[in-house]
Protein backbone atom coordinates (compact mmCIF):
# COMPACT_ATOMS: atom_id res chain seq x y z
CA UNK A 1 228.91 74.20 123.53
CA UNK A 2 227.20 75.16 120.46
CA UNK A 3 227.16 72.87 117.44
CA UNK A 4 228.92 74.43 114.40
CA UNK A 5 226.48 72.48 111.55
CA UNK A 6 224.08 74.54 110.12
CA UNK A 7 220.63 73.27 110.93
CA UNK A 8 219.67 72.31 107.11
CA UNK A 9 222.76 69.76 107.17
CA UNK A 10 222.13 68.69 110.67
CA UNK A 11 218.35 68.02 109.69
CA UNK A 12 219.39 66.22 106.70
CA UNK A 13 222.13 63.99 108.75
CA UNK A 14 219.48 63.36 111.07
CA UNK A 15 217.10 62.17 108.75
CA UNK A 16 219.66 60.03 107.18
CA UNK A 17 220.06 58.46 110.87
CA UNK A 18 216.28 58.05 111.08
CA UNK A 19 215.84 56.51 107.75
CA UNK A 20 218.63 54.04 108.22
CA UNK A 21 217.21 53.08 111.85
CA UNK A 22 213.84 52.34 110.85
CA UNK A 23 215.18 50.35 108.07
CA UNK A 24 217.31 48.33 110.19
CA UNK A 25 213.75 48.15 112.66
CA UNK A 26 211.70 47.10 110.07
CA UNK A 27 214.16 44.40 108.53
CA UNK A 28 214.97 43.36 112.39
CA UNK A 29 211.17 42.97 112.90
CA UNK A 30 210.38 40.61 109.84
CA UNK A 31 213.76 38.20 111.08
CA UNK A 32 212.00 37.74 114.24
CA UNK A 33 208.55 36.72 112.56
CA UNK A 34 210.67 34.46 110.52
CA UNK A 35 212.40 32.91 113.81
CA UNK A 36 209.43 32.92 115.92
CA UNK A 37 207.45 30.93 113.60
CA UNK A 38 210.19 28.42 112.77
CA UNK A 39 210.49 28.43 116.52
CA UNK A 40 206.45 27.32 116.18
CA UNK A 41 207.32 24.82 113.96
CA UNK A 42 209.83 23.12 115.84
CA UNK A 43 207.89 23.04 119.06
CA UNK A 44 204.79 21.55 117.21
CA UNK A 45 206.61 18.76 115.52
CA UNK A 46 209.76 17.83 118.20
CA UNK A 47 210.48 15.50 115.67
CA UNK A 48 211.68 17.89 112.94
CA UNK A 49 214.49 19.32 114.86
CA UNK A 50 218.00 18.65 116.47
CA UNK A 51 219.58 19.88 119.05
CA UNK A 52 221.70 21.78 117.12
CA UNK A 53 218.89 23.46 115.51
CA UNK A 54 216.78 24.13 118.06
CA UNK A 55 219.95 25.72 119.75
CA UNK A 56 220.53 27.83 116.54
CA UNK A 57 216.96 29.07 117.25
CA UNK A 58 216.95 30.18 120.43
CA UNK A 59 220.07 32.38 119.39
CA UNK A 60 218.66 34.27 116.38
CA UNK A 61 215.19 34.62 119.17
CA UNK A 62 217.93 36.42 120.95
CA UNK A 63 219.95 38.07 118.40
CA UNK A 64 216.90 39.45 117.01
CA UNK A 65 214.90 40.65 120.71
CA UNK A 66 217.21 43.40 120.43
CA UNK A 67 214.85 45.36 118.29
CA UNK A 68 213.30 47.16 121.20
CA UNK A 69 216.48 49.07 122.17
CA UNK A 70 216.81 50.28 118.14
CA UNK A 71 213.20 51.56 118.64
CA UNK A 72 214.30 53.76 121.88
CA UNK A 73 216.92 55.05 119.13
CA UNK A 74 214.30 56.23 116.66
CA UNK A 75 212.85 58.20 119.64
CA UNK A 76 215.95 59.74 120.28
CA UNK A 77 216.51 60.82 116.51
CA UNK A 78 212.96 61.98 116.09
CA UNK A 79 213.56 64.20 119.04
CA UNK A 80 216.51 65.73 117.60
CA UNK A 81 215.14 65.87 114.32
CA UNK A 82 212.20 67.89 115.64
CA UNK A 83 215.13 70.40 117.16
CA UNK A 84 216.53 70.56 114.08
CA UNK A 85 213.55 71.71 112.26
CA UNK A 86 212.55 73.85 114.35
CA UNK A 87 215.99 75.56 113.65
């Protein structure tokens, strides 16, 4: 089955995809410094946190562990990125 985009506007879609991706990787990364350090916080000083915010904590630790898979993404995109230039 052969694609019927022409490889400049498949490059440029896929570079869109990239772009976007690595935003979202970059923005995911600096949540989970955030999260990780409140989560610092709260275990140094027991004191200054409830139950309900320690809970909230552990969730964005979770929410925001998903940045790995993204990353496989990028290395999916880059791949076909590299197909399309070579177009």
């Amino acid at each position: 089955m052969r694609n019927v985009m022409d490889g400049d506007r498949r490059q440029a879609s896929l570079e869109r995809k990239l772009h976007y991706i690595e935003q979202e990787i970059e923005r995911q990364q600096k949540a989970r410094t955030g999260v990780e350090q409140l989560a610092k916080v709260y275990e140094e000083q027991p004191d200054f946190v409830d139950e309900k915010g320690a809970n909230d904590v552990n969730r964005q630790l979770t929410e925001v562990c998903m940045v790995k898979g993204r990353q496989e993404n990028v290395s999916v995109y880059e791949k076909s990125l590299y197909k399309a230039r070579a177009i």
